[in-house]
C-alpha atoms as a PDB file:
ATOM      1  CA  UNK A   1      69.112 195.777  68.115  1.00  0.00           C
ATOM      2  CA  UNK A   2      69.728 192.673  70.424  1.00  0.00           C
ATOM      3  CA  UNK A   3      70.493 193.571  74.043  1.00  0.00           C
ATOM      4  CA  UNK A   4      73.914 191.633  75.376  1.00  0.00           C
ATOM      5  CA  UNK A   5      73.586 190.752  78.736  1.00  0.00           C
ATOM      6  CA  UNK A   6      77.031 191.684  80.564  1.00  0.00           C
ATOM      7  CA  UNK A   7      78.382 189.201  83.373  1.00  0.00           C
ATOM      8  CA  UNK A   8      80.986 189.633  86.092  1.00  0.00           C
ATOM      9  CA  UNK A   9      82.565 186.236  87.336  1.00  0.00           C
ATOM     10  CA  UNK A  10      83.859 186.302  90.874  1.00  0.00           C
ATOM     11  CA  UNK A  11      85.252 183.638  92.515  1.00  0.00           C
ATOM     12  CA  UNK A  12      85.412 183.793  96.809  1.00  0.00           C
ATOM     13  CA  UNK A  13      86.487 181.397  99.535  1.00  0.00           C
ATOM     14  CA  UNK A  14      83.772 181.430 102.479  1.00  0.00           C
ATOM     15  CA  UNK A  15      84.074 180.306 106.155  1.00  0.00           C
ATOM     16  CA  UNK A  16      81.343 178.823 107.743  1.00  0.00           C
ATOM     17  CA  UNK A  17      80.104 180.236 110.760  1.00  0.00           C
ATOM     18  CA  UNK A  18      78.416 179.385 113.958  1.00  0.00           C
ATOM     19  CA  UNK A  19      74.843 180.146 113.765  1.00  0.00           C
ATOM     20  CA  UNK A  20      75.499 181.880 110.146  1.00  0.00           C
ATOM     21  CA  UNK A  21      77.023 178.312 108.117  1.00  0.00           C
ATOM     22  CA  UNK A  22      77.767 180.056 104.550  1.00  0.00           C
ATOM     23  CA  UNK A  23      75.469 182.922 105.327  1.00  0.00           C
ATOM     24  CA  UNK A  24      73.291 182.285 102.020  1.00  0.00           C
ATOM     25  CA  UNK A  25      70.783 180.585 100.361  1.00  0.00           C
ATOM     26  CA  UNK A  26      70.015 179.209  97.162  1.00  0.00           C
ATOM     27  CA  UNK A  27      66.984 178.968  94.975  1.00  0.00           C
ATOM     28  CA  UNK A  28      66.699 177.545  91.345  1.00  0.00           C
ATOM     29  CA  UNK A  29      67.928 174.842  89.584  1.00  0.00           C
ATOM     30  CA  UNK A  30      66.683 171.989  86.858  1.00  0.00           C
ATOM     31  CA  UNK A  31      63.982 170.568  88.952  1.00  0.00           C
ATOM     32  CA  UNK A  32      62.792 174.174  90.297  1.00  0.00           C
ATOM     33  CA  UNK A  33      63.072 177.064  87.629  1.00  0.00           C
ATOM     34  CA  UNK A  34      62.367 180.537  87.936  1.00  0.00           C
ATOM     35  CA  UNK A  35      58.487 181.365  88.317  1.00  0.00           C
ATOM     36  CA  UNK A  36      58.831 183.711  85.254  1.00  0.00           C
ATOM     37  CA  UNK A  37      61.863 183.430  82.968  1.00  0.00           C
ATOM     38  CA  UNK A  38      61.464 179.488  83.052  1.00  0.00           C
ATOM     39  CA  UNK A  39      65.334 179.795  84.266  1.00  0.00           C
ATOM     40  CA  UNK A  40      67.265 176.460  85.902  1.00  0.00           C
ATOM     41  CA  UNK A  41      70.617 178.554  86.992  1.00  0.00           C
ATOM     42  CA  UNK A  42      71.330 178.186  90.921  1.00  0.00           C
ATOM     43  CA  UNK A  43      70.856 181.762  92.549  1.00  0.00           C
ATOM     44  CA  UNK A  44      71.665 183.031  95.821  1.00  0.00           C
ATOM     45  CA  UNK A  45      68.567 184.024  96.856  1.00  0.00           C
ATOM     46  CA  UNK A  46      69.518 185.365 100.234  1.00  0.00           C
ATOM     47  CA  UNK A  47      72.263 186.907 101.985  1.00  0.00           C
ATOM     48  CA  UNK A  48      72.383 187.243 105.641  1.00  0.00           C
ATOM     49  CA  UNK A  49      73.380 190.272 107.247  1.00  0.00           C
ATOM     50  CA  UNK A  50      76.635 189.894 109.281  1.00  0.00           C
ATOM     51  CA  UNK A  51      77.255 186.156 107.876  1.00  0.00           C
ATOM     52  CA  UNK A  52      79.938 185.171 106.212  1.00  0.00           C
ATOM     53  CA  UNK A  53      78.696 186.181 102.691  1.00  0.00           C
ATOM     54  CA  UNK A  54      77.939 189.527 103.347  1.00  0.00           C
ATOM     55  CA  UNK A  55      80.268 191.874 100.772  1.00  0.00           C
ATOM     56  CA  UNK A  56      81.378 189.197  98.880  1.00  0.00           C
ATOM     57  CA  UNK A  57      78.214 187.585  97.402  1.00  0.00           C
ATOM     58  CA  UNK A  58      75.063 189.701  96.512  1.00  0.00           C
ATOM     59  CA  UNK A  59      71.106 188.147  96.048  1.00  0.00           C
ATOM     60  CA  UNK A  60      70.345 187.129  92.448  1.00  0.00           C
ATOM     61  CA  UNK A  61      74.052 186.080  91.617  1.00  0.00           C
ATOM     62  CA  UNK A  62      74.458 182.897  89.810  1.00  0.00           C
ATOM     63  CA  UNK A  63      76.487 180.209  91.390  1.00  0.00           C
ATOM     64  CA  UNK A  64      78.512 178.751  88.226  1.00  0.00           C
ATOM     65  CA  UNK A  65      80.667 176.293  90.608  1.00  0.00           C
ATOM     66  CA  UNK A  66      81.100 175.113  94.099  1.00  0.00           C
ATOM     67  CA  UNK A  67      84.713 173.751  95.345  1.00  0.00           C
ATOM     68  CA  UNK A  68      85.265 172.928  91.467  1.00  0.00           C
ATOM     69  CA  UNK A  69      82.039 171.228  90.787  1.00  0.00           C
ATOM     70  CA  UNK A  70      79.689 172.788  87.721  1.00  0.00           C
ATOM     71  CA  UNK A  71      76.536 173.996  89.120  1.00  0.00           C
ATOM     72  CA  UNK A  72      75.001 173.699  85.556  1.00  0.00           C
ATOM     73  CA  UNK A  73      72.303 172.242  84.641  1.00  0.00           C
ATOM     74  CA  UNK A  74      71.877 170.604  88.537  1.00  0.00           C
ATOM     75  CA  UNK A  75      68.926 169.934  90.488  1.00  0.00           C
ATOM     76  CA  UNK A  76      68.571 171.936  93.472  1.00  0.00           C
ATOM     77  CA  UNK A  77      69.277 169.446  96.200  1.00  0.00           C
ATOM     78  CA  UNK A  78      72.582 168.777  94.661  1.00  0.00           C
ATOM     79  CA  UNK A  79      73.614 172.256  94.788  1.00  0.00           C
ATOM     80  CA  UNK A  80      72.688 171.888  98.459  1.00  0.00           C
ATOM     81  CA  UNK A  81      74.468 168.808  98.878  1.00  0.00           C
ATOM     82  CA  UNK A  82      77.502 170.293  97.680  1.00  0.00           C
ATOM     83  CA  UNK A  83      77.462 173.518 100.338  1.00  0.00           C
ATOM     84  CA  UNK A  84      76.902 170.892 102.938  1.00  0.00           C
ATOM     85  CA  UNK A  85      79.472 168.623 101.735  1.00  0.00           C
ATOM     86  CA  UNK A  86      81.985 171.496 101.907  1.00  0.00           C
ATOM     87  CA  UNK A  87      83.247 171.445 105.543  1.00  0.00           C
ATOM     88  CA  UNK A  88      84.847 174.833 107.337  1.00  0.00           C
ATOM     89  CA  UNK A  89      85.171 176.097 103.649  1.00  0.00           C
ATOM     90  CA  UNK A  90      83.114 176.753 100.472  1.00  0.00           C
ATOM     91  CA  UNK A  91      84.832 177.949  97.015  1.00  0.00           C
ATOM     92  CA  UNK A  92      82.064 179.467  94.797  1.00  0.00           C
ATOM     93  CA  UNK A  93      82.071 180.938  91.659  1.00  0.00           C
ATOM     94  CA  UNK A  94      79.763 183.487  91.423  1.00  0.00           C
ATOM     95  CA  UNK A  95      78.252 185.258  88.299  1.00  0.00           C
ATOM     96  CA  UNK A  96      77.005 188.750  88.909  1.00  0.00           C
ATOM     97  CA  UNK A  97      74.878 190.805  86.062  1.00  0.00           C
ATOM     98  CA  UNK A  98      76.086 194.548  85.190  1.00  0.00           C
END
């Protein structure tokens, strides 16, 4: 029997911060895959304790969009560009295996 992987979209609004900005960071993406599953998704890779992310994003979520754009399919510096690009706030929808 084929196993169905089960996803949970959320979708959060986050504040930059002073010494924190988003309070993540990102791995992944077309030009840098995942050492072992050969993956190109954008992951947050790190959440900092007491930033802005913390509770509302978790490590190894996939970012599907930021402030509307499609994170699919991207090479990593544009998913970078995009955070940066974002101002005093970042919309990101977020895709979280059960």
């Amino acid at each position: 029997m084929e196993e169905t992987a089960i996803w949970e979209q959320h979708t959060v609004t986050l504040h930059r911060a002073p010494g924190f900005g988003f309070g993540i960071a990102i791995s992944g993406g077309r030009d840098n895959p995942h050492f072992q599953s050969g993956e190109t998704s954008i992951v947050i890779s790190d959440v900092l304790k007491g930033g802005p992310a913390e509770g509302q994003l978790q490590e190894n979520d996939r970012v599907a969009m930021v402030n509307g754009v499609s994170m699919d399919n991207v090479e990593h510096a544009f998913a970078v560009q995009q955070l940066r690009k974002s101002g005093k706030n970042a919309k990101i929808v977020s895709l979280s295996y059960l």
